[in-house]
Protein backbone atom coordinates (compact mmCIF):
# COMPACT_ATOMS: atom_id res chain seq x y z
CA UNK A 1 -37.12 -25.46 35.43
CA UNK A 2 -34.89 -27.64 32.87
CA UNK A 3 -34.92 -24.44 30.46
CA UNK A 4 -33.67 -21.58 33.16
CA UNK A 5 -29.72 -23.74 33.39
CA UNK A 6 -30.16 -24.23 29.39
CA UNK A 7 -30.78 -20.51 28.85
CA UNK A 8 -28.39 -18.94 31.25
CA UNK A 9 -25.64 -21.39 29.74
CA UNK A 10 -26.29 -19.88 26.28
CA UNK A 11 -26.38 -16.40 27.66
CA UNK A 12 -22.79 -17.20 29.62
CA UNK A 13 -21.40 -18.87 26.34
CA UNK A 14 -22.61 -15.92 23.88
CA UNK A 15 -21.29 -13.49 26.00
CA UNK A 16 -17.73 -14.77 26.33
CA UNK A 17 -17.96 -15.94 22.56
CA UNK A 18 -19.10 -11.99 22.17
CA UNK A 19 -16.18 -10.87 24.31
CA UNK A 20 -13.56 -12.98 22.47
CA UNK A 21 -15.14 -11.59 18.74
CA UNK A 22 -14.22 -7.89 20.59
CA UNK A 23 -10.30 -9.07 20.08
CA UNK A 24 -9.87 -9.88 16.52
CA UNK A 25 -6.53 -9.63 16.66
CA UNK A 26 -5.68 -12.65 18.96
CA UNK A 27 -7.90 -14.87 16.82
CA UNK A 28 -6.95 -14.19 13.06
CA UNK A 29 -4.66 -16.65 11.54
CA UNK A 30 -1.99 -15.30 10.34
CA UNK A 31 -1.54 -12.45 13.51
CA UNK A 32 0.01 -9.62 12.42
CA UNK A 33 2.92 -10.46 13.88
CA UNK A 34 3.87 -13.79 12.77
CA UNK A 35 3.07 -12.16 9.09
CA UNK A 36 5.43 -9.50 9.55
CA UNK A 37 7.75 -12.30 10.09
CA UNK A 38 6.93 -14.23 7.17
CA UNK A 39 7.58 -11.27 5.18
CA UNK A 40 10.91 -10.05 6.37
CA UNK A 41 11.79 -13.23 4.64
CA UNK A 42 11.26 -12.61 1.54
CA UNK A 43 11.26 -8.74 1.51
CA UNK A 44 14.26 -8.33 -0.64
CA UNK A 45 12.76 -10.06 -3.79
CA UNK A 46 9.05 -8.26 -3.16
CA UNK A 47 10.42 -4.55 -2.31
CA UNK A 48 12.20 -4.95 -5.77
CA UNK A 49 8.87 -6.07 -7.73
CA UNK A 50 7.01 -3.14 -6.18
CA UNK A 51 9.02 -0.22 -7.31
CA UNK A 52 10.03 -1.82 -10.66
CA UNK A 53 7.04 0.62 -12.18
CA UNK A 54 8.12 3.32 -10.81
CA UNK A 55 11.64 2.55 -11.78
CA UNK A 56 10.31 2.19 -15.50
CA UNK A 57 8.75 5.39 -15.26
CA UNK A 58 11.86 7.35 -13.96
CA UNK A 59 13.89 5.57 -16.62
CA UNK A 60 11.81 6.96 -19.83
CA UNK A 61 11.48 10.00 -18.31
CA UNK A 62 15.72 10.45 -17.74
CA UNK A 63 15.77 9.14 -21.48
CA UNK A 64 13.34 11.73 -22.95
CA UNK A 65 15.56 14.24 -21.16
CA UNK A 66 18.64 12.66 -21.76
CA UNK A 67 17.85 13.35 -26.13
CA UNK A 68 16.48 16.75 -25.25
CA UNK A 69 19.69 17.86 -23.55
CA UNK A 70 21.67 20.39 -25.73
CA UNK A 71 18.77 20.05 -28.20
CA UNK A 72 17.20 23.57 -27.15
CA UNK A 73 19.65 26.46 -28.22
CA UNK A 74 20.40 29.82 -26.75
CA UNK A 75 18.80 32.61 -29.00
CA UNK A 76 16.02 32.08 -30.76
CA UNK A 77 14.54 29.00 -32.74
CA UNK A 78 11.80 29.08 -35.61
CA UNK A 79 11.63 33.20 -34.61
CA UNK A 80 11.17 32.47 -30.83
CA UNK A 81 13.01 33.18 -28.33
CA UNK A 82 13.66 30.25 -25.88
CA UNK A 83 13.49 31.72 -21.98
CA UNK A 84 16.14 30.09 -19.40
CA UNK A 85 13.87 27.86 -17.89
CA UNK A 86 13.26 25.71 -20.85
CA UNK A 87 16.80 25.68 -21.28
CA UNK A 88 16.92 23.85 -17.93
CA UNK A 89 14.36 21.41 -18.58
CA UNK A 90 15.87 18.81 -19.20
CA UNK A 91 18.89 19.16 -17.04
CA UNK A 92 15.92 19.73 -14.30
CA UNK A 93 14.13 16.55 -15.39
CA UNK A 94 17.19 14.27 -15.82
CA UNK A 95 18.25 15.23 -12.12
CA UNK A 96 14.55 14.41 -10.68
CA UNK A 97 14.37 11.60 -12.71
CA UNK A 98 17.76 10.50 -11.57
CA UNK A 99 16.83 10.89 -8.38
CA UNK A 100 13.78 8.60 -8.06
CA UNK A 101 16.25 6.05 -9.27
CA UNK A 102 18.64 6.32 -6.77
CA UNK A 103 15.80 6.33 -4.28
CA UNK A 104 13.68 3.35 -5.47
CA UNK A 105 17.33 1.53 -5.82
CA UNK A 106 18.93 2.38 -2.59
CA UNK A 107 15.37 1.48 -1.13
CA UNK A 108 15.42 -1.89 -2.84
CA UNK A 109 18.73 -2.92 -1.53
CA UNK A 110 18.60 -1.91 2.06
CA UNK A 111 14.98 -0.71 2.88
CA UNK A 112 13.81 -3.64 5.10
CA UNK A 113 10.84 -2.23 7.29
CA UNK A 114 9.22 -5.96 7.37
CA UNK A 115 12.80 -6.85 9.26
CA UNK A 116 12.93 -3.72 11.58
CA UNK A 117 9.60 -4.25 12.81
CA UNK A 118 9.97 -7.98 13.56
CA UNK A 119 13.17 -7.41 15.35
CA UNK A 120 11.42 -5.05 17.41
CA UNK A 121 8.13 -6.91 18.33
CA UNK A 122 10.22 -10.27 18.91
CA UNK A 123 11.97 -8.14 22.20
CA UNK A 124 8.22 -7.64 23.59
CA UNK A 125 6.87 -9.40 26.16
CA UNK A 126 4.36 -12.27 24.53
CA UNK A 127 2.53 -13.29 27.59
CA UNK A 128 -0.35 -12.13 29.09
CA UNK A 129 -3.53 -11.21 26.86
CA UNK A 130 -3.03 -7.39 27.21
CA UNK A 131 0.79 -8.24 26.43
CA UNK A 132 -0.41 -10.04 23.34
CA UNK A 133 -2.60 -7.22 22.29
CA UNK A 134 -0.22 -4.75 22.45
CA UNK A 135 2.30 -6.69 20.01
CA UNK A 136 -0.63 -7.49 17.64
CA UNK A 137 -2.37 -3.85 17.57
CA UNK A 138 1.22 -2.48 17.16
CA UNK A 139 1.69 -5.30 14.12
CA UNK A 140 -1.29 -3.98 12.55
CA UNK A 141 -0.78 -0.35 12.87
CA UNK A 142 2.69 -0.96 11.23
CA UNK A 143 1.35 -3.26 8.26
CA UNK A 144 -1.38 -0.20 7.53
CA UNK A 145 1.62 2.27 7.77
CA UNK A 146 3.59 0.62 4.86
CA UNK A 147 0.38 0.52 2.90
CA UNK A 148 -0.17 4.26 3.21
CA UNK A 149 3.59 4.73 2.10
CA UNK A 150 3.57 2.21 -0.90
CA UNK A 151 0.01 4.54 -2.23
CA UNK A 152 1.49 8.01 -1.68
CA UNK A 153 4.70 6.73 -3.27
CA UNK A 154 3.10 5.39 -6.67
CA UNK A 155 0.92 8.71 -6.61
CA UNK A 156 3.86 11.18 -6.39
CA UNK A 157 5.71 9.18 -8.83
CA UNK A 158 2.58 9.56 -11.38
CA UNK A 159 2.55 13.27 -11.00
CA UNK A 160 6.31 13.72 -10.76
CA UNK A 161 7.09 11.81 -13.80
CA UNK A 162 4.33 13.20 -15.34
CA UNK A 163 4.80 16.97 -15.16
CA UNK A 164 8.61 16.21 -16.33
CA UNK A 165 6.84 14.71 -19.54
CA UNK A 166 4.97 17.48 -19.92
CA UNK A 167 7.48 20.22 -19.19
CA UNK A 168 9.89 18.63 -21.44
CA UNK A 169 7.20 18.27 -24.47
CA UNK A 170 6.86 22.12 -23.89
CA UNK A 171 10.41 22.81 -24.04
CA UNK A 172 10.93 20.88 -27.29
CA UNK A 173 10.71 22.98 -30.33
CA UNK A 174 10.13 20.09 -32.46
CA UNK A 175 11.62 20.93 -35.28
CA UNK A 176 14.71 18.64 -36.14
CA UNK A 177 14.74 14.89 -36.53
CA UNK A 178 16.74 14.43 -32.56
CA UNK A 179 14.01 16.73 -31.47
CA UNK A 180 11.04 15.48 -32.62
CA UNK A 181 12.31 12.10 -31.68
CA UNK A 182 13.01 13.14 -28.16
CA UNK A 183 9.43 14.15 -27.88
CA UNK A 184 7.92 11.17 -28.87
CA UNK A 185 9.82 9.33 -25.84
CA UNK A 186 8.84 12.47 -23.94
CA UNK A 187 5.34 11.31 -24.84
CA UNK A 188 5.88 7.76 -24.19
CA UNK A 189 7.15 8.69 -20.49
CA UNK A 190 3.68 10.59 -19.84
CA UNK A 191 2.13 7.66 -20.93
CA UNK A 192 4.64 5.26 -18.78
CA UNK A 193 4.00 7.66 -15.75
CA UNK A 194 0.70 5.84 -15.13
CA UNK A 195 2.55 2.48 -14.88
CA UNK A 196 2.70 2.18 -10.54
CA UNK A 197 -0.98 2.56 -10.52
CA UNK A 198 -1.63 -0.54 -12.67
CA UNK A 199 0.79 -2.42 -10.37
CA UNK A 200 -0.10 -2.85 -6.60
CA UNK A 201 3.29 -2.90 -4.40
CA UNK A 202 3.70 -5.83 -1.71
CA UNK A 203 3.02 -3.16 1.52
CA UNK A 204 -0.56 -3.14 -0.30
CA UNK A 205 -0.75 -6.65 -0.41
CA UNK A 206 -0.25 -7.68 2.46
CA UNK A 207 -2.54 -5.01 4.80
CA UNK A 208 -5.29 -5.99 2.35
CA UNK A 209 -5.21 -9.34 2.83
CA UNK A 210 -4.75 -8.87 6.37
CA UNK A 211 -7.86 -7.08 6.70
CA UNK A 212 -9.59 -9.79 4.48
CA UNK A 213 -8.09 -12.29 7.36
CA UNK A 214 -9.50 -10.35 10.13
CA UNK A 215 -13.23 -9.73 8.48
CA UNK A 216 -13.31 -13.45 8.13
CA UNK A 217 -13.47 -14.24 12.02
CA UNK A 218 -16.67 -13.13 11.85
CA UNK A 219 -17.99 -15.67 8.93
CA UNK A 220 -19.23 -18.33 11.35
CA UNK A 221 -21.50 -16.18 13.01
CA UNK A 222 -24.67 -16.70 10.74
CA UNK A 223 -26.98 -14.89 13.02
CA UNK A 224 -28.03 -14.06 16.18
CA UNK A 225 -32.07 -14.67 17.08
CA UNK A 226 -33.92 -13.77 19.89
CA UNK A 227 -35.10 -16.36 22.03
CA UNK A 228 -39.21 -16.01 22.74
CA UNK A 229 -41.23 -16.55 25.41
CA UNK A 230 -43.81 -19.43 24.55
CA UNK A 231 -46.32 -17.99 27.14
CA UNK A 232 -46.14 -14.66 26.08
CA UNK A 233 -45.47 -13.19 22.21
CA UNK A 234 -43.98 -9.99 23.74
CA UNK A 235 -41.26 -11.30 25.73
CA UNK A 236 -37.68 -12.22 25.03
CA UNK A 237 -35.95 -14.77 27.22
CA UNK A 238 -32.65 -13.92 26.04
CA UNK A 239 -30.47 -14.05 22.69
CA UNK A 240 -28.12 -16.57 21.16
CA UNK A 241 -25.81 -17.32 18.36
CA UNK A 242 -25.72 -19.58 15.53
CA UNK A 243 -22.75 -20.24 13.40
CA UNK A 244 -21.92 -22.48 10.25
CA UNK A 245 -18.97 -23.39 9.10
């Protein structure tokens, strides 16, 4: 008789330990919130460090273009004729170039999405557990969002920068010293192009190790055995959990 209040306490307690594992959000430490927070702090210094590559690649890409420009002549050159558009080259890849500059710069000074969010989730109501849920899952979903921005943004960079390298290497006659020169550093900015994916930008950083957070709730739970009938090898009593720590 001792073993049926035993039992059905175990059953009560893995089943609201069960129900509690179903909201991950309310029990990983950070939240998502309060780590939002602790990043609009510092955002200023980390948005700067993640588009620095990018910013590198831009910048030997405006230079290669900068030494080709007025370096491919009207008429012809070594008996070819050279067609309008790689004139335009490298006023085309100086201006594209110029822009990712002015983009990655402007978004380093006043781009603040950490702060935004914050300011927005601190108006919530904080309260009840559904209330709580809804700031957290909205947390999350904003954390992920960055991360998908910060990858697409080092990818289009790559094959931006990239293509101007290679259009302006196939502009280039390469026949005096100022051009062969500029397509060296035309060379150098294909190469440089590849730079954002060897670098991993903060939005990254932080939804990673976020969802490294989260899986970690469930790291006590060892396993969960099925508890036996003595009288009777075919019959389960019930099931339990066993954590270590």
């Amino acid at each position: 008789m001792k073993l049926i209040p035993i039992l059905l306490l175990s059953i009560l307690t893995t089943t609201v330990y069960a129900q509690d594992l179903s909201y991950p959000e309310l029990h990983v430490t950070p939240r998502a919130s309060a780590r939002i927070k602790l990043e609009a702090k510092d955002e200023a210094s980390n948005t700067f460090k993640s588009f620095l590559p990018m910013q590198v690649s831009a910048i030997s890409t405006f230079v290669a273009a900068y030494m080709l420009s007025g370096k491919v002549e009207d008429g012809t050159i070594a008996g070819e004729k050279v067609d309008d558009g790689k004139k335009a080259a490298p006023g085309i890849a100086m201006g594209i170039s110029a822009l990712w500059l002015g983009a990655t710069t402007w978004a380093s000074m006043k781009f603040r999405p950490y702060r935004s969010s914050y300011r927005k989730k601190k108006k919530m109501p904080y309260r009840s557990k559904r209330e709580k849920l809804t700031v957290e899952r909205l947390a999350e979903e904003e954390i992920n969002s960055l991360k998908r921005v910060g990858k697409r943004m080092k990818w289009i960079s790559v094959i931006t920068n990239l293509g101007l390298g290679a259009m302006l290497n196939d502009a280039n006659p390469d026949i005096t010293d100022d051009q062969k020169g500029a397509k060296f550093v035309a060379s150098l900015s294909q190469v440089l192009a590849f730079a954002p994916l060897f670098f991993t930008t903060q939005w990254e950083t932080v939804a990673e190790e976020q969802d490294k957070y989260k899986k970690k709730i469930y790291a006590p739970v060892a396993m969960t055995p099925i508890l036996m009938d003595p009288t009777n090898t075919y019959a389960a009593t019930g099931a339990s959990l066993l954590w270590q720590f």
